[in-house]
Protein backbone atom coordinates (compact mmCIF):
# COMPACT_ATOMS: atom_id res chain seq x y z
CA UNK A 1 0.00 0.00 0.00
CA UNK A 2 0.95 3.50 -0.89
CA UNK A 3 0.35 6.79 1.39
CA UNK A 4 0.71 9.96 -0.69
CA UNK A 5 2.33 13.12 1.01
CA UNK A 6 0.63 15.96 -0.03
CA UNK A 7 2.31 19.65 -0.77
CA UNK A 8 1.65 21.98 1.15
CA UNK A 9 0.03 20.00 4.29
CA UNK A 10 1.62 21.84 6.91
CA UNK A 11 4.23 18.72 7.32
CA UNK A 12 7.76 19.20 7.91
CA UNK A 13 10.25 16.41 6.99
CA UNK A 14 13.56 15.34 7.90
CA UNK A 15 15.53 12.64 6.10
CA UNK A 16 18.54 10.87 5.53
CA UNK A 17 18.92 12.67 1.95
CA UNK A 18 19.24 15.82 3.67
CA UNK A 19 22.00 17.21 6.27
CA UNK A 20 21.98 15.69 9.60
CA UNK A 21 19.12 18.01 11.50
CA UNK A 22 17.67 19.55 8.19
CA UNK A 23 13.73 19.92 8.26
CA UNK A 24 11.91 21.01 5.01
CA UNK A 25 8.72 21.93 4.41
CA UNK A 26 6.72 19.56 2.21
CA UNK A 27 6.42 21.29 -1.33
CA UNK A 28 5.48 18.57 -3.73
CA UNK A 29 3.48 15.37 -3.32
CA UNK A 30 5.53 11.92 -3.11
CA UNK A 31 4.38 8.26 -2.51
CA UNK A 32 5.71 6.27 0.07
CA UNK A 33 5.58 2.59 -0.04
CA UNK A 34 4.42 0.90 3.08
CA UNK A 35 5.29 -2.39 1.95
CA UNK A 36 9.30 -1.24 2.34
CA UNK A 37 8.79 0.29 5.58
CA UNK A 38 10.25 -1.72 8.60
CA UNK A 39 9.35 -0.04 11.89
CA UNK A 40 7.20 2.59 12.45
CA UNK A 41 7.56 5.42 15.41
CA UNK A 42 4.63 7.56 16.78
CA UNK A 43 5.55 10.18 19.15
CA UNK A 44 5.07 13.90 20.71
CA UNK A 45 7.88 16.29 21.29
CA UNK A 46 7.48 16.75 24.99
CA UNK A 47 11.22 19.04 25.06
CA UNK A 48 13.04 22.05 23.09
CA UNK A 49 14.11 20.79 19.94
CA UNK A 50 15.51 22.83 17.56
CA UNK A 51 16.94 21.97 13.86
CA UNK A 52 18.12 23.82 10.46
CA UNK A 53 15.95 24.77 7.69
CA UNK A 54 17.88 24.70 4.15
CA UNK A 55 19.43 27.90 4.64
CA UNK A 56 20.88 27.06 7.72
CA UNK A 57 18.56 29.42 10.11
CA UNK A 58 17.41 27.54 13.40
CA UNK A 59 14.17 26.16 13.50
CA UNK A 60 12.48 25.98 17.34
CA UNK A 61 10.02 22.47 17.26
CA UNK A 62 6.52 23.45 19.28
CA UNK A 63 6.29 20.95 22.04
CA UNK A 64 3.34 18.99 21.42
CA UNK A 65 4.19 18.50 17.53
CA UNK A 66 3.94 14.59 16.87
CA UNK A 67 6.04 12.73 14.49
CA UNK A 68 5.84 9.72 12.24
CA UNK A 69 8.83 8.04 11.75
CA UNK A 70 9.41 5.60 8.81
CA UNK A 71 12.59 3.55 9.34
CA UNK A 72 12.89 1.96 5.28
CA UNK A 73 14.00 -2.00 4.95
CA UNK A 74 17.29 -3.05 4.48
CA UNK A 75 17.17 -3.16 1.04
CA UNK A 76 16.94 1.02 1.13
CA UNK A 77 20.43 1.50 3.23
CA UNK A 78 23.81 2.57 2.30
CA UNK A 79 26.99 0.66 2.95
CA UNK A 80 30.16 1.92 3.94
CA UNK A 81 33.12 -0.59 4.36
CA UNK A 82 35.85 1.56 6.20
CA UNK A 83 34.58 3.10 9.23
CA UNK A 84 36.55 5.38 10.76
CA UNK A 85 39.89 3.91 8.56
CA UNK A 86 39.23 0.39 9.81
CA UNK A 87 37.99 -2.37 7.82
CA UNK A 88 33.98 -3.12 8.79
CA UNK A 89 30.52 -2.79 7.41
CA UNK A 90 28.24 0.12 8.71
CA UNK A 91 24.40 -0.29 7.05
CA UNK A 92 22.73 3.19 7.47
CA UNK A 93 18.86 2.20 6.03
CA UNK A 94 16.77 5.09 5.39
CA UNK A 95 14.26 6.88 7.01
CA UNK A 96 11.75 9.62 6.79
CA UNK A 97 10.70 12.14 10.00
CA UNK A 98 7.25 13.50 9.62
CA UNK A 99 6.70 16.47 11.96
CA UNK A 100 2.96 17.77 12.28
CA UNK A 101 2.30 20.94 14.36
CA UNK A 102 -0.10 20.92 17.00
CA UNK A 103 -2.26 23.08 14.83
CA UNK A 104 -2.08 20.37 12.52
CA UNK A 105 -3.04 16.84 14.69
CA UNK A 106 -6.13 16.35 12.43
CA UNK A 107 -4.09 15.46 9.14
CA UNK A 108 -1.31 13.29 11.67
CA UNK A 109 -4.36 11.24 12.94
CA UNK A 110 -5.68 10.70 9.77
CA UNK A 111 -2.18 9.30 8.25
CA UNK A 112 -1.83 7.08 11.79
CA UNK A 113 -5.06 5.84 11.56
CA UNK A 114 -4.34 4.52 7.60
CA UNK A 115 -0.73 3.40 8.61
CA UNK A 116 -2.25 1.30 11.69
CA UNK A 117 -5.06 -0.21 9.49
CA UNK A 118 -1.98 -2.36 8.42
CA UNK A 119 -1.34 -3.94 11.47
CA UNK A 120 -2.51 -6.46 13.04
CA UNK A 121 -3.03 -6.38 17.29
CA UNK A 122 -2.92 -9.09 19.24
């Protein structure tokens, strides 16, 4: 199953594409696969969190915002084989960081609600 990202939503994102603590706003629709996605995260800033927009100015997170985070399969990861000059294997998989305001819980609960209609509770 596919969830599409719309522009303009109000969602911020962070991934591993971008700089380490980079958050952009979402300006174009994209499909992400939920059959590639290994774990799934649902949580609420409940501290001061602050990151980089793409011109480097500092971005304060509102406490309260919730996040969705998509932690990709194995087979989306990079490989490095020297890690710090020795010899090893380091698998980084992808990921994607949805941030929703608190303004904004309405369109978070309505893309938890379709990503938990995929799993089954015992």
């Amino acid at each position: 199953m596919f969830i599409k990202i719309k522009k303009n939503s109000g969602i911020q994102m962070e991934h591993n594409g971008l700089e380490k603590g980079r958050l952009v706003p979402v300006t174009s629709n994209f499909l992400l696969n939920l059959d590639q996605v290994a774990e799934v995260s649902f949580y609420t800033i409940k501290e001061r969190k602050t990151r980089l927009d793409l011109e480097g100015h500092e971005l304060e997170l509102p406490l309260q915002s919730r996040v969705i985070h998509l932690q990709m399969a194995y087979l989306y990861a990079t490989y490095k084989e020297t890690i710090n000059g020795n010899k090893g294997r380091l698998v980084e998989r992808q990921y994607y960081k949805l941030y929703f305001a608190p303004e904004n819980v309405d369109t978070y609960e309505e893309l938890r609600n379709l990503i938990e209609a995929q799993v089954g509770n015992l």
